[in-house]
PDB file of N, CA and C in Angstrom:
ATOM      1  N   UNK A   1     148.387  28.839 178.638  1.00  0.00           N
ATOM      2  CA  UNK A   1     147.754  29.166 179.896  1.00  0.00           C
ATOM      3  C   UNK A   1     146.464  28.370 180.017  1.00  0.00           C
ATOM      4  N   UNK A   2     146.326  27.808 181.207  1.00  0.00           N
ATOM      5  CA  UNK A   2     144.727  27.104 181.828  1.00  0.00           C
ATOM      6  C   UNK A   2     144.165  28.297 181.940  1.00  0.00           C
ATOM      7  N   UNK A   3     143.303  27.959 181.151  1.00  0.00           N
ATOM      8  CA  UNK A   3     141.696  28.769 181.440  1.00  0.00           C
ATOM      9  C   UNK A   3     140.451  28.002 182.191  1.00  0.00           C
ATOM     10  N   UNK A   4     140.211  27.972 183.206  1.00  0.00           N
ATOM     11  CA  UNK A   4     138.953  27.910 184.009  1.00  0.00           C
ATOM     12  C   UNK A   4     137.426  28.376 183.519  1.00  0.00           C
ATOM     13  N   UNK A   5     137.191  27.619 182.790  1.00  0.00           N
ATOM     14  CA  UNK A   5     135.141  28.219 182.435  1.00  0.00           C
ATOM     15  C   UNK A   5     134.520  28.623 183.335  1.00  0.00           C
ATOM     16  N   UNK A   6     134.618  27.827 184.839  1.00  0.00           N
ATOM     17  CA  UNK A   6     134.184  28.342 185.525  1.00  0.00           C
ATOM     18  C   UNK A   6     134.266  29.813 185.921  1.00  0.00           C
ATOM     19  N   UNK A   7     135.501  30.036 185.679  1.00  0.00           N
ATOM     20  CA  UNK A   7     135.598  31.612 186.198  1.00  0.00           C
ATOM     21  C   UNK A   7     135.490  32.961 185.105  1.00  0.00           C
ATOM     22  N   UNK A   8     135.952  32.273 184.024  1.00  0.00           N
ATOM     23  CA  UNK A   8     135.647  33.255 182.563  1.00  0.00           C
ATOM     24  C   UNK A   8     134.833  32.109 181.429  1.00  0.00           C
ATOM     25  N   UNK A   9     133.070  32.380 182.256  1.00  0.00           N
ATOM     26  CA  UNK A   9     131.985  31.503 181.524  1.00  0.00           C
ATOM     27  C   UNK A   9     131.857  32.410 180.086  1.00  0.00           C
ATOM     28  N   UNK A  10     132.459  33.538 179.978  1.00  0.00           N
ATOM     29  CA  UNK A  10     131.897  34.308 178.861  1.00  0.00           C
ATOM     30  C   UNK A  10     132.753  33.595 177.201  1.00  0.00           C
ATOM     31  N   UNK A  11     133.224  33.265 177.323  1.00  0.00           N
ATOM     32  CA  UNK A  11     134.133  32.629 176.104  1.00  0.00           C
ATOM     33  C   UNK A  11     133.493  31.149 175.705  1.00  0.00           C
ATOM     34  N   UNK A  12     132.795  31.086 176.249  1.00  0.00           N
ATOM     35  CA  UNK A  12     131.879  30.022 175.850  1.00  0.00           C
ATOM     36  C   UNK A  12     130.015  30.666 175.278  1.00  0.00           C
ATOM     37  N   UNK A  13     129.952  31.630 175.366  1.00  0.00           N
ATOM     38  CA  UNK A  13     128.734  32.730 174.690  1.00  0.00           C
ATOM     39  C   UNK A  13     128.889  33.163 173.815  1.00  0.00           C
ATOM     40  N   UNK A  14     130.344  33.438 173.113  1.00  0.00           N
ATOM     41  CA  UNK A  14     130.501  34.323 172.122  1.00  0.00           C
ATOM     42  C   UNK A  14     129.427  34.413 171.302  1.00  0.00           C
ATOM     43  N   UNK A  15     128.760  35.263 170.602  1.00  0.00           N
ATOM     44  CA  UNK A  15     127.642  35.035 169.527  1.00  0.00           C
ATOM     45  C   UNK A  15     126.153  35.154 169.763  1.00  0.00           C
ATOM     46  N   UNK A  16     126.105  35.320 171.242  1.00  0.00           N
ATOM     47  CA  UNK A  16     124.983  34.865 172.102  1.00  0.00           C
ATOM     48  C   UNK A  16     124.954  36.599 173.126  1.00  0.00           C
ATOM     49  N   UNK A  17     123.423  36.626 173.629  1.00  0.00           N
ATOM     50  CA  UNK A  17     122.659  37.755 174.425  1.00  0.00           C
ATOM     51  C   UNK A  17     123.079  37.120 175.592  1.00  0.00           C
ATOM     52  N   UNK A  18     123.033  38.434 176.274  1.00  0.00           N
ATOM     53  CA  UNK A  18     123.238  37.975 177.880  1.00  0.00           C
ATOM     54  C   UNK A  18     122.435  39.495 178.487  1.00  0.00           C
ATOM     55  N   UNK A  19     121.462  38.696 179.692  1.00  0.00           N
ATOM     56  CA  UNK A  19     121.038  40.161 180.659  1.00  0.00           C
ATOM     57  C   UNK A  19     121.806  40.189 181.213  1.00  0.00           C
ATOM     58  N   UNK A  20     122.302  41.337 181.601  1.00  0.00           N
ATOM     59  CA  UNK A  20     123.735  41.913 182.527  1.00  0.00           C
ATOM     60  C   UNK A  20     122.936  41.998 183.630  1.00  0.00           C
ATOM     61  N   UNK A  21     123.653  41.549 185.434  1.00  0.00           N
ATOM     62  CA  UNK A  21     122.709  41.835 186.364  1.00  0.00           C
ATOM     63  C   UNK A  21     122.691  42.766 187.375  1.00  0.00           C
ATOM     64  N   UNK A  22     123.944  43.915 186.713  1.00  0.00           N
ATOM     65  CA  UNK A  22     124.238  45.269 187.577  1.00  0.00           C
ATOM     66  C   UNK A  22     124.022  46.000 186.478  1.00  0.00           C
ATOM     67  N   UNK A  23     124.178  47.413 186.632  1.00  0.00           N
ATOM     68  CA  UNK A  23     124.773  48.592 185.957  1.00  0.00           C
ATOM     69  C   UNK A  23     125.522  48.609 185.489  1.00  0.00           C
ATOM     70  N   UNK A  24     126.102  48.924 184.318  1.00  0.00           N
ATOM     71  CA  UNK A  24     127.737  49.513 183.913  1.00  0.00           C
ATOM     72  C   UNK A  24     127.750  50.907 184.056  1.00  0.00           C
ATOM     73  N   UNK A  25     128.597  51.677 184.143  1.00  0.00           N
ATOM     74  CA  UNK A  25     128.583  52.952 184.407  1.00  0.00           C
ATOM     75  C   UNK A  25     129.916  53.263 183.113  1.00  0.00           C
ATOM     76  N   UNK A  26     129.547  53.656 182.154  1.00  0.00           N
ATOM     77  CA  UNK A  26     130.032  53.949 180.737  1.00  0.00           C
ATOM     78  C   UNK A  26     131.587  55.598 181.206  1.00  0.00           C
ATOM     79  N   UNK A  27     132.632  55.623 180.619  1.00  0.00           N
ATOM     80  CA  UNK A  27     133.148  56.843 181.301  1.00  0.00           C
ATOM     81  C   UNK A  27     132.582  58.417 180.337  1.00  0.00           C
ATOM     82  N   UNK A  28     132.066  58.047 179.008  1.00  0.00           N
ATOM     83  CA  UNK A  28     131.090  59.344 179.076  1.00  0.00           C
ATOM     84  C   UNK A  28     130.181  59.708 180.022  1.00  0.00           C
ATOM     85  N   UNK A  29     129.477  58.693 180.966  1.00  0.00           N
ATOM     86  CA  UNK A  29     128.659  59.201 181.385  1.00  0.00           C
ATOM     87  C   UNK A  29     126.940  58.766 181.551  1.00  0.00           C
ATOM     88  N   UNK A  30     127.255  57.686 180.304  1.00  0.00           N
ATOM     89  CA  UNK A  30     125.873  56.795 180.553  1.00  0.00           C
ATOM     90  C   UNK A  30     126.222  55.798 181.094  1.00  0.00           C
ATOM     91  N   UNK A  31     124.863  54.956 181.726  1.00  0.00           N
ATOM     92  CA  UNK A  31     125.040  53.692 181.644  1.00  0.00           C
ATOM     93  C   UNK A  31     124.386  53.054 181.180  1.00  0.00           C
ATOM     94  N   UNK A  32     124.698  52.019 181.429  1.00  0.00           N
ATOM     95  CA  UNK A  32     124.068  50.656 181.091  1.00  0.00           C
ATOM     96  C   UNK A  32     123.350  50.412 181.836  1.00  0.00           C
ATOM     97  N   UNK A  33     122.041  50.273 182.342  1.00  0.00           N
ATOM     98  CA  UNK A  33     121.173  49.489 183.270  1.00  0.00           C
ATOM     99  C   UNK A  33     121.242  48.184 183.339  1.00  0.00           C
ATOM    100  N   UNK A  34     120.781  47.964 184.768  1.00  0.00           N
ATOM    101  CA  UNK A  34     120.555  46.098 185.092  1.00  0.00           C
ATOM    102  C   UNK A  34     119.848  45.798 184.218  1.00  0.00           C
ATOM    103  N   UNK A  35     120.448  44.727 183.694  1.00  0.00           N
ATOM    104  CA  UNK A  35     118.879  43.707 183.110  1.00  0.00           C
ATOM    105  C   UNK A  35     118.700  43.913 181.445  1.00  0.00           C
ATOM    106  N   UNK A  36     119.532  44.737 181.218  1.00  0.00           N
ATOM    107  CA  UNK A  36     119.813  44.947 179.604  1.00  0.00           C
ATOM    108  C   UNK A  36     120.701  44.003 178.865  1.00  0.00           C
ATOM    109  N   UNK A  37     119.573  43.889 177.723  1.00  0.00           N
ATOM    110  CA  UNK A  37     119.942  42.470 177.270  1.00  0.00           C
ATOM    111  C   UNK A  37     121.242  42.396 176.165  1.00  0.00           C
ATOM    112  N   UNK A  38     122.552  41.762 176.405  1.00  0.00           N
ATOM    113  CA  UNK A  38     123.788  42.703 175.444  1.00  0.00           C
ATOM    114  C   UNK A  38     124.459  41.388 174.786  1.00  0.00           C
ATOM    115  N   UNK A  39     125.011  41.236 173.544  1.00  0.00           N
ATOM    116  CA  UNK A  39     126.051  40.785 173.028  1.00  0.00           C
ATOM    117  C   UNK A  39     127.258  40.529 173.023  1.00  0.00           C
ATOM    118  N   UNK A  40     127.827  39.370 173.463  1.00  0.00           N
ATOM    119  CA  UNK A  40     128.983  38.563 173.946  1.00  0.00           C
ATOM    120  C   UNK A  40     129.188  38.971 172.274  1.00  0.00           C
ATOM    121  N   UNK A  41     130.220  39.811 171.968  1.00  0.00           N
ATOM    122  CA  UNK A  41     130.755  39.939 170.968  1.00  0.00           C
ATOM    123  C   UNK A  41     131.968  39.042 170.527  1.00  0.00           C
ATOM    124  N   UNK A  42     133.245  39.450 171.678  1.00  0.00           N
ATOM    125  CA  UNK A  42     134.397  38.317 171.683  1.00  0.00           C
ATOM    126  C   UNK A  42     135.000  38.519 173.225  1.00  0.00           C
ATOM    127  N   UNK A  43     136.087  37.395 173.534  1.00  0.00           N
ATOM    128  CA  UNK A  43     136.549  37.867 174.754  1.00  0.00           C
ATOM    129  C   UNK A  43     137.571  37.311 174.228  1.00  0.00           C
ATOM    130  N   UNK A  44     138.750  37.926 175.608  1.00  0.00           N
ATOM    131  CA  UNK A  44     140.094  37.758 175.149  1.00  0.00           C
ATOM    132  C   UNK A  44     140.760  37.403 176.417  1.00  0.00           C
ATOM    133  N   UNK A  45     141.802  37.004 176.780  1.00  0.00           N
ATOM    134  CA  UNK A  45     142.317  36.871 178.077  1.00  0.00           C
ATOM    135  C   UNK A  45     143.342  37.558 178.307  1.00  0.00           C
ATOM    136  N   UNK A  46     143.899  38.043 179.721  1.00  0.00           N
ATOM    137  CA  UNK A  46     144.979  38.608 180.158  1.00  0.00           C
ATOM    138  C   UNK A  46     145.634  37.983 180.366  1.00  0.00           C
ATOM    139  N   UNK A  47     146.617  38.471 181.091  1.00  0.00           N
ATOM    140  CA  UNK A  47     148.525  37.485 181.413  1.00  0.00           C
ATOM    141  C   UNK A  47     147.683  37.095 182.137  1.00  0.00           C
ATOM    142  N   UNK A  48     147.344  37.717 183.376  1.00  0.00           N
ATOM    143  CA  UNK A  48     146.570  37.430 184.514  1.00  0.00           C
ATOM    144  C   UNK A  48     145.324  36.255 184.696  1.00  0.00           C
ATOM    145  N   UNK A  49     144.914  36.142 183.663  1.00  0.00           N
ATOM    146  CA  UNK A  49     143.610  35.253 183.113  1.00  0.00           C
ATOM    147  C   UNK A  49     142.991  35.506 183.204  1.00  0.00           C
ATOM    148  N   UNK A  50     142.505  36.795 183.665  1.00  0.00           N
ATOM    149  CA  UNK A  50     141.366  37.135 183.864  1.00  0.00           C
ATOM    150  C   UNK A  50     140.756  37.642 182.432  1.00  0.00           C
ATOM    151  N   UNK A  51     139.337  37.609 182.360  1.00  0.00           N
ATOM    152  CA  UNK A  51     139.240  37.401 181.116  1.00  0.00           C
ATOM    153  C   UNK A  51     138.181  38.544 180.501  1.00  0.00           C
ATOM    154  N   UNK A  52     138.220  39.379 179.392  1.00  0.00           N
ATOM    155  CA  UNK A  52     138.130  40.907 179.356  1.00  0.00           C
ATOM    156  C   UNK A  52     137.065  40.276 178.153  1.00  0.00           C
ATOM    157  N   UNK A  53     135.606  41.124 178.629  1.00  0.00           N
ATOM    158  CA  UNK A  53     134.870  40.870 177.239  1.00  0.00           C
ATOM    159  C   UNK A  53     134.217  41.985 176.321  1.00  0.00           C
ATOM    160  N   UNK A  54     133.765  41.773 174.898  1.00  0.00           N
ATOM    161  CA  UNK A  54     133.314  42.925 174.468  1.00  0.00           C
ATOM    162  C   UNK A  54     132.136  42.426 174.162  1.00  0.00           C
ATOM    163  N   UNK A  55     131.286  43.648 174.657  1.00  0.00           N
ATOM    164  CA  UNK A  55     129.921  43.833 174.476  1.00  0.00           C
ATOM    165  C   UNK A  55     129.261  44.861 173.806  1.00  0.00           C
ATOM    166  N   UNK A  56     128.132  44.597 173.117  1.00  0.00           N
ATOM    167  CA  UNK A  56     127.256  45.105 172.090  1.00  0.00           C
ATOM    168  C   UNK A  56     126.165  45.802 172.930  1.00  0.00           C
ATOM    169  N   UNK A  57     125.652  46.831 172.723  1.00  0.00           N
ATOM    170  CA  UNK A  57     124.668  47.252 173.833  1.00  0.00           C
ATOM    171  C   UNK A  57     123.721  48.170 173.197  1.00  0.00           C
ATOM    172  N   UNK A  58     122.350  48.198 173.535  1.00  0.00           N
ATOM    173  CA  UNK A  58     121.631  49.255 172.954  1.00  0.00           C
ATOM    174  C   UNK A  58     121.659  50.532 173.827  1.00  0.00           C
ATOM    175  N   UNK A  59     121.838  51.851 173.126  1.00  0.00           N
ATOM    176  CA  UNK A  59     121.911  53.030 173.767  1.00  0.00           C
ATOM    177  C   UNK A  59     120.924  54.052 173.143  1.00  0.00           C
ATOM    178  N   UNK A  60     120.595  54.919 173.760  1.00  0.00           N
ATOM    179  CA  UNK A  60     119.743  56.185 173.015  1.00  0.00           C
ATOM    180  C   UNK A  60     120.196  57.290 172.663  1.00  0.00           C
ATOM    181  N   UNK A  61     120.411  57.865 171.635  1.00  0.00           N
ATOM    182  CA  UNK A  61     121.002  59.033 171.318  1.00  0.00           C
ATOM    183  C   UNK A  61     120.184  59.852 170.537  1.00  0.00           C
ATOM    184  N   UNK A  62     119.981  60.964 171.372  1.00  0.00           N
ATOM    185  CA  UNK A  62     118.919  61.969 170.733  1.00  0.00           C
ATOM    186  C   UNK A  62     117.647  61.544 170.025  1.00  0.00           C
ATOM    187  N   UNK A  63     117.239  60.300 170.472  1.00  0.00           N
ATOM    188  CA  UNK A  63     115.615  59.806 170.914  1.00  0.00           C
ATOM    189  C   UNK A  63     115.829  58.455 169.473  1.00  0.00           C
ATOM    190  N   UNK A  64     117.008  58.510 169.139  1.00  0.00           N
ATOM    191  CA  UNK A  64     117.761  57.727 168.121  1.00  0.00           C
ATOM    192  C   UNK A  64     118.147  56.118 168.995  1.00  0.00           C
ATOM    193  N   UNK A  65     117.737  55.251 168.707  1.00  0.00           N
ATOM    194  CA  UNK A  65     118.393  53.663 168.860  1.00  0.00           C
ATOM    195  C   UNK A  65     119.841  53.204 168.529  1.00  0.00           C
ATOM    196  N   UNK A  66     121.388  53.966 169.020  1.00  0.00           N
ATOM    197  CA  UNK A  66     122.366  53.171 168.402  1.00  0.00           C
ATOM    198  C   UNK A  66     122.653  52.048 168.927  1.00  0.00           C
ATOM    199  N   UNK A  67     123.307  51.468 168.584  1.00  0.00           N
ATOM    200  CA  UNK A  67     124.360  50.408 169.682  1.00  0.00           C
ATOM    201  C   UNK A  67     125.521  50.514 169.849  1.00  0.00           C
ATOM    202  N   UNK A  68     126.422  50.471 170.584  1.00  0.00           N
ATOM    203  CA  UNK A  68     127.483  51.073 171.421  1.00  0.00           C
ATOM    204  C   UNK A  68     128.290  49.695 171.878  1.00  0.00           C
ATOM    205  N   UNK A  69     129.343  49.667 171.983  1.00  0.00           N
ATOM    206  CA  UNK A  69     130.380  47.997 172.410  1.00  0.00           C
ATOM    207  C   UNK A  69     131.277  48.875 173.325  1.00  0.00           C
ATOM    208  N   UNK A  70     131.653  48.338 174.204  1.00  0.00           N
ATOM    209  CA  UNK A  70     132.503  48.249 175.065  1.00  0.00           C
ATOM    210  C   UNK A  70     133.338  47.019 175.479  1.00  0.00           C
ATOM    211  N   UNK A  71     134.750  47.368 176.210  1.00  0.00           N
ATOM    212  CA  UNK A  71     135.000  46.585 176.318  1.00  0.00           C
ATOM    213  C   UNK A  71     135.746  46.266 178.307  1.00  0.00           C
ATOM    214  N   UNK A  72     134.769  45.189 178.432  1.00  0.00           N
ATOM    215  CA  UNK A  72     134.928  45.400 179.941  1.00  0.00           C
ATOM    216  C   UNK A  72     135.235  44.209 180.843  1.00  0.00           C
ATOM    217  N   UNK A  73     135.451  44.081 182.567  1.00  0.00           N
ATOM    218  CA  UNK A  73     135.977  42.697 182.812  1.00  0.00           C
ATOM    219  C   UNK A  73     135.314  42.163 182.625  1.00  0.00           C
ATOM    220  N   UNK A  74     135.356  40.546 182.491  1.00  0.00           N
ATOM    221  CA  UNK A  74     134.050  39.854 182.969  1.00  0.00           C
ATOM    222  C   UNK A  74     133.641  39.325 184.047  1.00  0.00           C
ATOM    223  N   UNK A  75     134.139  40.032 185.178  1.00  0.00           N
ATOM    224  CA  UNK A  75     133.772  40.010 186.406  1.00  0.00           C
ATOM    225  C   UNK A  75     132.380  40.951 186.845  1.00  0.00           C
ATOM    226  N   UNK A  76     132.849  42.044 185.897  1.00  0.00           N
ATOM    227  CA  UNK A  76     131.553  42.968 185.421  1.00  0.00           C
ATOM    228  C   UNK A  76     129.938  42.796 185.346  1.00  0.00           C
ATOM    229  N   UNK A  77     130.172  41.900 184.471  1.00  0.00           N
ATOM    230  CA  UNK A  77     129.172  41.366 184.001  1.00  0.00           C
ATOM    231  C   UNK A  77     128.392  40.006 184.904  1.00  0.00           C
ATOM    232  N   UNK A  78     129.127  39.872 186.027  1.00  0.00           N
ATOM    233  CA  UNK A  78     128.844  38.916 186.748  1.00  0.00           C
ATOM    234  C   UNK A  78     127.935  38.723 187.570  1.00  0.00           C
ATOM    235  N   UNK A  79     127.350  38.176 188.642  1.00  0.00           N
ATOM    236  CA  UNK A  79     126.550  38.423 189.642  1.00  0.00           C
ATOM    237  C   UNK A  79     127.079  38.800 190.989  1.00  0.00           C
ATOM    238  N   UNK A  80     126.441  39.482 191.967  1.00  0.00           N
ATOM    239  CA  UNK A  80     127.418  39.404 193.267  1.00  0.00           C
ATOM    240  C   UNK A  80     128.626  39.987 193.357  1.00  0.00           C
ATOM    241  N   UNK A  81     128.853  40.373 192.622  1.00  0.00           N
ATOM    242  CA  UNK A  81     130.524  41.657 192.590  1.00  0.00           C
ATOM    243  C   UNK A  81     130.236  43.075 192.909  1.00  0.00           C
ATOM    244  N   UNK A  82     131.533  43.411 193.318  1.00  0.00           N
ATOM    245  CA  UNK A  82     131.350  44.632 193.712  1.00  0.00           C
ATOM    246  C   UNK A  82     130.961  45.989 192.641  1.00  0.00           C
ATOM    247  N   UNK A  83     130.137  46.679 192.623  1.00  0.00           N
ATOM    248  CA  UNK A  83     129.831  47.542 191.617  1.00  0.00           C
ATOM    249  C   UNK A  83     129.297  46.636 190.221  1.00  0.00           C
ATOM    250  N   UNK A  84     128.796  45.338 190.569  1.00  0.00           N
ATOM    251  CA  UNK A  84     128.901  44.510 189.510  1.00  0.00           C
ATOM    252  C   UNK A  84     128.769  43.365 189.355  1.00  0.00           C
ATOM    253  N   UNK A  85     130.009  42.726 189.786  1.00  0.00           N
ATOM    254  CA  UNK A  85     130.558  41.262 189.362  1.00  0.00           C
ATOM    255  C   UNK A  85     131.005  40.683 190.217  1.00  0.00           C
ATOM    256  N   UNK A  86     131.537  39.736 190.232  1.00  0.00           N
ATOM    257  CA  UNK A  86     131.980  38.465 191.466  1.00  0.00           C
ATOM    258  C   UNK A  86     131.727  37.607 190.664  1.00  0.00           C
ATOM    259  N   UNK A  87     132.403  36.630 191.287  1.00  0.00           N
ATOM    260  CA  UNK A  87     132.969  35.611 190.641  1.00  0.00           C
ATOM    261  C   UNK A  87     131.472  34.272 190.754  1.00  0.00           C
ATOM    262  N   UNK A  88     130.908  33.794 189.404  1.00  0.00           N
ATOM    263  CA  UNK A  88     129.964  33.363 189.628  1.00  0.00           C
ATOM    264  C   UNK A  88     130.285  31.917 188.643  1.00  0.00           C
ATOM    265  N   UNK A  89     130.130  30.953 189.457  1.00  0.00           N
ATOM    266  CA  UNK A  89     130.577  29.416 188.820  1.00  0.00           C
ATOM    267  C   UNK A  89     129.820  28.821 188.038  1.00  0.00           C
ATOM    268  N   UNK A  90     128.398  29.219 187.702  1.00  0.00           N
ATOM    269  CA  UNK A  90     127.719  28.518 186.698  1.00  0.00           C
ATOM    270  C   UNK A  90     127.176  28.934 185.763  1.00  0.00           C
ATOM    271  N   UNK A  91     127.214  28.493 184.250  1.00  0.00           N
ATOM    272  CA  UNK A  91     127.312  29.510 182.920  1.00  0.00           C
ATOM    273  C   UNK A  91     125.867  30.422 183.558  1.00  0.00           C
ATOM    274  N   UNK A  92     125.836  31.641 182.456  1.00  0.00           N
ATOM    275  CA  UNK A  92     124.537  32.159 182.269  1.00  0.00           C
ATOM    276  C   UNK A  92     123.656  31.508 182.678  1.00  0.00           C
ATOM    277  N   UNK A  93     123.655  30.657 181.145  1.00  0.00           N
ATOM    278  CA  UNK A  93     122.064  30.207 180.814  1.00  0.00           C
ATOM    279  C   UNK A  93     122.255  28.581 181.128  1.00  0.00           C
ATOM    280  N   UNK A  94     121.171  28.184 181.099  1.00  0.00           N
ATOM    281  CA  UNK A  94     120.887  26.602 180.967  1.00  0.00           C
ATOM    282  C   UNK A  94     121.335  26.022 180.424  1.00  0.00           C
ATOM    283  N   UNK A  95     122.168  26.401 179.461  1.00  0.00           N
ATOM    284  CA  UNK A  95     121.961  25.608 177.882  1.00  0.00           C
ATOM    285  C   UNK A  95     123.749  25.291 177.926  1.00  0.00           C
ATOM    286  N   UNK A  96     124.476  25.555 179.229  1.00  0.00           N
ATOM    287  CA  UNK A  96     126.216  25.095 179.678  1.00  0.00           C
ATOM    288  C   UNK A  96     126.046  24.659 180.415  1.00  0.00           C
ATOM    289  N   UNK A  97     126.713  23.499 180.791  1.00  0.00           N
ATOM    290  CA  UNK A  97     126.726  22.934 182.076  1.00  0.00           C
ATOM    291  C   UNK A  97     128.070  23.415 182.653  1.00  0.00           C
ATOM    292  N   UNK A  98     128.118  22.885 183.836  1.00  0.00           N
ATOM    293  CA  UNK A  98     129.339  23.453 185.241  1.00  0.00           C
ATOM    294  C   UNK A  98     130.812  22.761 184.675  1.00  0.00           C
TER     295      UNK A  98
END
């Protein structure tokens, strides 16, 4: 299968922080806030191609620091999407080109 960077930039971060620029809304019940800085752990792709990533995240538990992974689209994590994500063509950071 063709994979597009442009459209699943996260497989090129693996290993690497990323500020997320929405909310996640967790199904216990927390979330994730904008702007929290999280770990491109690994990503994987669907039939579909669309491309599913796991993330490392800091959470608070009972005034305790854990970290918590999920695993979510990477449309999610995107800019301009709905509840989220949309489809955004140029890596993260500086440091990928288009």
């Amino acid at each position: 299968m063709k994979r597009n960077n442009q459209r699943a930039p996260f497989s090129n971060i693996i290993g690497q922080f990323y500020n997320i620029p929405s909310q996640i809304p967790l199904t216990n019940g927390y979330i994730i806030p904008a702007g929290t800085r999280v770990f491109i752990h690994t990503t994987t792709f669907l039939p579909s191609g669309e491309e599913s990533v796991t993330i490392v995240f800091p959470m608070q538990i009972g005034g305790t620091c854990v970290a918590g992974s999920i695993v979510v689209n990477a449309s999610t994590l995107m800019f301009n999407a709905p509840g989220g994500g949309g489809v955004q063509t140029a890596a993260p950071t500086s440091r990928f080109k288009k």
